[in-house]
N, C-alpha and C. Protein backbone atom coordinates (compact mmCIF):
# COMPACT_ATOMS: atom_id res chain seq x y z
N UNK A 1 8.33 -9.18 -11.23
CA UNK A 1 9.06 -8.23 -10.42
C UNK A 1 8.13 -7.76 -9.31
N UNK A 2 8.39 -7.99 -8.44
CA UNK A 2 8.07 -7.47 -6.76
C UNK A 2 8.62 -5.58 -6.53
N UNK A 3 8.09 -4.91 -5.98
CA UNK A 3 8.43 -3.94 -5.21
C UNK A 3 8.34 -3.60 -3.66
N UNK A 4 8.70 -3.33 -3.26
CA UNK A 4 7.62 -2.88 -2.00
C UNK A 4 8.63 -2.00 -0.87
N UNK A 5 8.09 -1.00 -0.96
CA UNK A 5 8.66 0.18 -0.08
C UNK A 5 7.73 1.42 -0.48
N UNK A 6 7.75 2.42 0.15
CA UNK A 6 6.90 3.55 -0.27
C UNK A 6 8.15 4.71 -0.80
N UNK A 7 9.43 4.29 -0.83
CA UNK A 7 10.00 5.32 -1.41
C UNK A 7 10.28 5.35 -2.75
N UNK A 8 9.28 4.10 -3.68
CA UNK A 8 9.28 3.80 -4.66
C UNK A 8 7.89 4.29 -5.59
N UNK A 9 7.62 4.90 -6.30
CA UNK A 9 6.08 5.35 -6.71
C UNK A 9 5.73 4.00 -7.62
N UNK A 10 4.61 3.45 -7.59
CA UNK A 10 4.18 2.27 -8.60
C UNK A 10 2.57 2.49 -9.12
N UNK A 11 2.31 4.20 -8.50
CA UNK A 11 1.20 4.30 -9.22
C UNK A 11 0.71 4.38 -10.65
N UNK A 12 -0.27 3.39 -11.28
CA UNK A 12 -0.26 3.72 -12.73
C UNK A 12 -1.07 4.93 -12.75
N UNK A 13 -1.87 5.53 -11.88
CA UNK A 13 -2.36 6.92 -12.40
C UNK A 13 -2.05 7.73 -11.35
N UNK A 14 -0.56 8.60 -11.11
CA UNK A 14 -0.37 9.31 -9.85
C UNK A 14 -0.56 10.42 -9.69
N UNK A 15 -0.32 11.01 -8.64
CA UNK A 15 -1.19 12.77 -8.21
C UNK A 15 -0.50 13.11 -9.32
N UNK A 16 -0.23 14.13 -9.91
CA UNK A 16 0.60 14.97 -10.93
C UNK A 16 1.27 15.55 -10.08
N UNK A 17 1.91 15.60 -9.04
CA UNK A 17 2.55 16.24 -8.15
C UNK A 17 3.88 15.20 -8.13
N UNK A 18 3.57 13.73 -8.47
CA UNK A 18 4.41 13.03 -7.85
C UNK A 18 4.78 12.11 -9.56
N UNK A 19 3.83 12.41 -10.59
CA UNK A 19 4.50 11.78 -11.56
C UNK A 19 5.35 11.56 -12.34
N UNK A 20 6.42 12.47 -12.07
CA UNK A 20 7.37 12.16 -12.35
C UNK A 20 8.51 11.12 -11.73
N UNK A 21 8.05 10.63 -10.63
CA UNK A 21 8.49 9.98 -9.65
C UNK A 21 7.92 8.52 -10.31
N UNK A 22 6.74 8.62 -10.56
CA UNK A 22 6.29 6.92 -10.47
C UNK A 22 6.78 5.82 -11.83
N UNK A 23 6.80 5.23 -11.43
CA UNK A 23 7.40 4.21 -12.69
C UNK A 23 6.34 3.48 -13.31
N UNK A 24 5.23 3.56 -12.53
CA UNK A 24 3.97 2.33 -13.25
C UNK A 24 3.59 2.81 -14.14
N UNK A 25 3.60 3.85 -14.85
CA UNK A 25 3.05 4.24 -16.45
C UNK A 25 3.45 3.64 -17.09
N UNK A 26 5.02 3.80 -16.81
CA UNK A 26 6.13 2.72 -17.95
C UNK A 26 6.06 1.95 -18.16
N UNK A 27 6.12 1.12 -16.65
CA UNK A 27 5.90 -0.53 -16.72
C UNK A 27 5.13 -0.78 -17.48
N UNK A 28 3.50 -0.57 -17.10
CA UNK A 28 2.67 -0.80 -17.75
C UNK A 28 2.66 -0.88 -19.37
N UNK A 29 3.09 0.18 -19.73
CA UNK A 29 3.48 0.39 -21.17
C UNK A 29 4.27 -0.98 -22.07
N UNK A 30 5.63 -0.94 -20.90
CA UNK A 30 6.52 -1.67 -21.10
C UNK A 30 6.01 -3.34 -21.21
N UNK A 31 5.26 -3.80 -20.23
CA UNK A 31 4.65 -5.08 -20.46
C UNK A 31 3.09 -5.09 -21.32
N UNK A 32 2.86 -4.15 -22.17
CA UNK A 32 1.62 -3.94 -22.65
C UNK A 32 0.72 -4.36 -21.52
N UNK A 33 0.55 -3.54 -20.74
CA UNK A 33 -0.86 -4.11 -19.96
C UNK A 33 -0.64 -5.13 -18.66
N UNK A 34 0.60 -5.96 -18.16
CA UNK A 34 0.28 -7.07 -17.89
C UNK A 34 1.31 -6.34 -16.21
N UNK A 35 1.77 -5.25 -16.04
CA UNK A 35 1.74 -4.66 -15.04
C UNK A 35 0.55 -4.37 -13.84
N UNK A 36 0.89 -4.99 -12.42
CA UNK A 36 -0.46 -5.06 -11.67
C UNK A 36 0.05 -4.27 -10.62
N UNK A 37 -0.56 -3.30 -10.13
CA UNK A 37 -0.07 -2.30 -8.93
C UNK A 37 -0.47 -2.48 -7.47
N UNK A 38 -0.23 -3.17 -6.90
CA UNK A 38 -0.54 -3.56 -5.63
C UNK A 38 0.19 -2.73 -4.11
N UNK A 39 -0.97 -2.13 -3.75
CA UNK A 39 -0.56 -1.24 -2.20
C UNK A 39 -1.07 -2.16 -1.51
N UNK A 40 -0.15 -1.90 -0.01
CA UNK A 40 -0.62 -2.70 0.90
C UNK A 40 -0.51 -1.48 1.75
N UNK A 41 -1.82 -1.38 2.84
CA UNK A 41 -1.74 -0.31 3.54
C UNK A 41 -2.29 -0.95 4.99
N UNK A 42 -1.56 -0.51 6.32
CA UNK A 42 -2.08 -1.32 7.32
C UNK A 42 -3.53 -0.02 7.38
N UNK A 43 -4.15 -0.82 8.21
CA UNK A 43 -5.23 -0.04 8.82
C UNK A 43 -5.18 0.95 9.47
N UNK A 44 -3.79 0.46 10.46
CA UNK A 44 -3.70 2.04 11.85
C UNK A 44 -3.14 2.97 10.75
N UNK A 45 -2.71 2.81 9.55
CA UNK A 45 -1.83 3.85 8.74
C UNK A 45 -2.98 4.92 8.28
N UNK A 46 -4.20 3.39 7.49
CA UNK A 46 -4.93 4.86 6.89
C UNK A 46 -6.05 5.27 7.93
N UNK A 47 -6.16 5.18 9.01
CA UNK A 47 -6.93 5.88 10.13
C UNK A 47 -6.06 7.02 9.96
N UNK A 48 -4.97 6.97 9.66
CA UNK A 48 -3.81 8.27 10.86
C UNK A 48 -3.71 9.14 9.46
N UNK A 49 -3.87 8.77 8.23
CA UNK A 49 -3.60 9.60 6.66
C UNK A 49 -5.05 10.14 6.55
N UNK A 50 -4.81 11.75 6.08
CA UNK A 50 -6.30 12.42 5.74
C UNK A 50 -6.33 11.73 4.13
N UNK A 51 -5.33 11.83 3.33
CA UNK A 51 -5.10 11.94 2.02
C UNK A 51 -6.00 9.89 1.67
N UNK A 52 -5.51 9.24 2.62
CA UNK A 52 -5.87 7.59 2.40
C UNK A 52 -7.56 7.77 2.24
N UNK A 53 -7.75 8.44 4.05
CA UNK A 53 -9.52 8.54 4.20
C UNK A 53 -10.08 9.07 3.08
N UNK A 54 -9.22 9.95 2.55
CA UNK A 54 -10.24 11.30 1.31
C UNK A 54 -10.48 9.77 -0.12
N UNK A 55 -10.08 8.95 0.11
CA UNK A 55 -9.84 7.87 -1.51
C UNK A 55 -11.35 7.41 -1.49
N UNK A 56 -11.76 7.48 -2.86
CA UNK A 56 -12.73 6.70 -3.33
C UNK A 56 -13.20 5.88 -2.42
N UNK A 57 -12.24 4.82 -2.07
CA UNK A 57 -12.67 3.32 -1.79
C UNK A 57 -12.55 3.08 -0.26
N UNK A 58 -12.28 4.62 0.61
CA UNK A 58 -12.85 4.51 1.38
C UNK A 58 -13.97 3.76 2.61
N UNK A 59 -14.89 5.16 2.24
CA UNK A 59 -15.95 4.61 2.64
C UNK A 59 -16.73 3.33 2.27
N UNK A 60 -16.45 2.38 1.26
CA UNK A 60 -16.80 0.89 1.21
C UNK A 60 -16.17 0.49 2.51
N UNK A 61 -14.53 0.53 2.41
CA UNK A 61 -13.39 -0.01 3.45
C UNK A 61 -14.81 -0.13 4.66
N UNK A 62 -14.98 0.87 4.79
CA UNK A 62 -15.46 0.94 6.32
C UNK A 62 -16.44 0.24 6.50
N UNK A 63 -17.71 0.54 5.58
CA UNK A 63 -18.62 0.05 5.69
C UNK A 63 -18.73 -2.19 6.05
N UNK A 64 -17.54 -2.35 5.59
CA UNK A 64 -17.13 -3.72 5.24
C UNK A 64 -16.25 -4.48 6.51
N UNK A 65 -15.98 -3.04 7.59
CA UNK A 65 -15.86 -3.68 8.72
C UNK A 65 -14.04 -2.66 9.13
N UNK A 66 -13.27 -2.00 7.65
CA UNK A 66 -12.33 -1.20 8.77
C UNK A 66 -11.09 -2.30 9.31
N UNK A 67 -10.69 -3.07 8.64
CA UNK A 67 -10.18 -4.00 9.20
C UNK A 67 -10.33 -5.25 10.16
N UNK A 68 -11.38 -5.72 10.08
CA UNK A 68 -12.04 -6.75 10.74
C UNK A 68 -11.45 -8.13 10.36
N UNK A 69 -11.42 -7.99 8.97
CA UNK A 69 -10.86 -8.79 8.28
C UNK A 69 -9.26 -8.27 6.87
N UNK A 70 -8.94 -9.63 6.61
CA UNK A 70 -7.96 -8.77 5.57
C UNK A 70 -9.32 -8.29 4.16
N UNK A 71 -8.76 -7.56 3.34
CA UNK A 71 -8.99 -6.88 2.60
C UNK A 71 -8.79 -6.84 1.13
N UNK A 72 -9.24 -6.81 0.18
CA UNK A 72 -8.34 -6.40 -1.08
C UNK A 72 -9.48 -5.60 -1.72
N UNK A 73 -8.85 -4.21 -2.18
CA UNK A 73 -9.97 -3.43 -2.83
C UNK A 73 -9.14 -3.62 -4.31
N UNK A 74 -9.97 -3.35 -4.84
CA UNK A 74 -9.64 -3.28 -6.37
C UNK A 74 -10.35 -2.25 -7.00
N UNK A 75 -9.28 -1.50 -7.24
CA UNK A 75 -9.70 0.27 -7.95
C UNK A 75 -9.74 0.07 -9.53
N UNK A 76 -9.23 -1.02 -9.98
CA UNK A 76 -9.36 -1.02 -11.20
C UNK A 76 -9.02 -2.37 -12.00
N UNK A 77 -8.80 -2.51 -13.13
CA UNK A 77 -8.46 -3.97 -13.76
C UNK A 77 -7.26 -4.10 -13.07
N UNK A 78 -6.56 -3.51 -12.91
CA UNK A 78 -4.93 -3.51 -12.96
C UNK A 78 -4.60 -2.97 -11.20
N UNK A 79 -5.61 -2.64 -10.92
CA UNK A 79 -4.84 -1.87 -9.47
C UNK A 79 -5.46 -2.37 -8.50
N UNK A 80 -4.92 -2.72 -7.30
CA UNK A 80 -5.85 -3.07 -6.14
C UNK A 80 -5.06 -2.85 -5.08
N UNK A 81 -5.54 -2.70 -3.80
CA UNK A 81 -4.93 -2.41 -2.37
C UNK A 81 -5.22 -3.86 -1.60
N UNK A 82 -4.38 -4.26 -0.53
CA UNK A 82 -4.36 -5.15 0.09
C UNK A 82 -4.48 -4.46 1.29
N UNK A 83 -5.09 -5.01 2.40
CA UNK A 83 -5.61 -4.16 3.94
C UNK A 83 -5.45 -5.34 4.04
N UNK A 84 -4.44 -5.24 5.57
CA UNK A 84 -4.52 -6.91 6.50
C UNK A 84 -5.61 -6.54 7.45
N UNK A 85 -5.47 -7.42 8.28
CA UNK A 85 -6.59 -7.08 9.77
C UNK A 85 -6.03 -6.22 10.47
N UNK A 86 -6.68 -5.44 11.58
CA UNK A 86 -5.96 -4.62 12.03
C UNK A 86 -5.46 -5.23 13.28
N UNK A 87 -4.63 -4.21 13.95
CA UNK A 87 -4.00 -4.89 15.27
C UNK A 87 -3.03 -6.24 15.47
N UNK A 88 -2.96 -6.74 13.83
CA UNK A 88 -1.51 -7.72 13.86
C UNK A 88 -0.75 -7.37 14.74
N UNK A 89 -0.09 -8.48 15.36
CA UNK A 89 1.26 -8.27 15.84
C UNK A 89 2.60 -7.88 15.41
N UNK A 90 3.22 -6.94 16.70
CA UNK A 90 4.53 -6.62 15.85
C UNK A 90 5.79 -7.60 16.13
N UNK A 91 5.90 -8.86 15.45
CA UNK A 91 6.95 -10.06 15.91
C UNK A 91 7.79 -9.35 15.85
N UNK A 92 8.78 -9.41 16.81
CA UNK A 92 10.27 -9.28 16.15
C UNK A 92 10.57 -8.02 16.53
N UNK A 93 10.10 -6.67 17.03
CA UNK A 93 10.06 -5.68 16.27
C UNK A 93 10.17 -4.98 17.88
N UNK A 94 10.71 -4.21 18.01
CA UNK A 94 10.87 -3.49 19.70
C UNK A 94 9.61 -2.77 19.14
N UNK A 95 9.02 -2.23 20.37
CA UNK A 95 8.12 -0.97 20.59
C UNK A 95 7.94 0.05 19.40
N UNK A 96 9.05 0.41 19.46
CA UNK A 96 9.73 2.03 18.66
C UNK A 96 10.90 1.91 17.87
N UNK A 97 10.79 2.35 16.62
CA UNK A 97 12.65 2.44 16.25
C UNK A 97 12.52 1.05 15.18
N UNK A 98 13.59 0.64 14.52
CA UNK A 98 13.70 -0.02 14.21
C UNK A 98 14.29 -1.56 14.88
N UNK A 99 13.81 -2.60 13.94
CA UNK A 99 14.66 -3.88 15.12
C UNK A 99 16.44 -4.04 15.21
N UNK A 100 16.34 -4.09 16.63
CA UNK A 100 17.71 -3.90 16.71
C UNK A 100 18.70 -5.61 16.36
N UNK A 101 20.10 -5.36 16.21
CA UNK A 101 20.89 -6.00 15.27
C UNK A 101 21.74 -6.50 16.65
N UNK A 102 22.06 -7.73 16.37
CA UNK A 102 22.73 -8.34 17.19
C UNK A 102 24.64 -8.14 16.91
N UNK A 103 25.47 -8.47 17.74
CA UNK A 103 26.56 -8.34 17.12
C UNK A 103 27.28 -9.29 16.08
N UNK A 104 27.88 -8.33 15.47
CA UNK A 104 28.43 -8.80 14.22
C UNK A 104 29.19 -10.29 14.41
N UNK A 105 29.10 -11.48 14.18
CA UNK A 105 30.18 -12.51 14.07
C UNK A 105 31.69 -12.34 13.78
């Protein structure tokens, strides 16, 4: 099973503010162990988040180049973040807003 949206919590250890929200305790539970929690965070995101900069794994990030390259930190057996490079392109995608929809057939 895939997730991916942020209006979904998949942290296995979350703020206590938000755990009631997250589902990765369960999972985890639920597959004994074999639940893997994967964030993907662009770069310009966690420049612009105090809460991203304040993380542990941070200051490695940076030291390692900040998006120079893609990324994968791994916070734990089970948890890791994916960082692409920074400054990807936005295909497809106007400026601002979401991509707009052509007319209906």
């Amino acid at each position: 099973m895939i997730v991916y949206g942020g209006a979904l919590h998949n942290d296995l250890h979350p703020d206590p503010a938000l755990a009631k929200y997250s589902f990765g305790p369960a999972i985890f539970a639920l597959t004994r162990g074999a639940y893997r929690e994967v964030d993907l965070y662009v770069p310009e995101m966690v420049d612009a988040t105090p809460a991203l900069r304040a993380e542990p794994w941070h200051r490695a990030w940076r030291r390692a180049g900040a998006g120079k390259d893609v990324e994968l930190v791994r916070r734990s057996a089970h948890s890791a973040i994916l960082l692409p490079r920074r400054g990807l392109p936005r295909r497809g995608l106007p400026q601002r807003g979401l991509p707009q929809r052509g007319p209906s057939p």
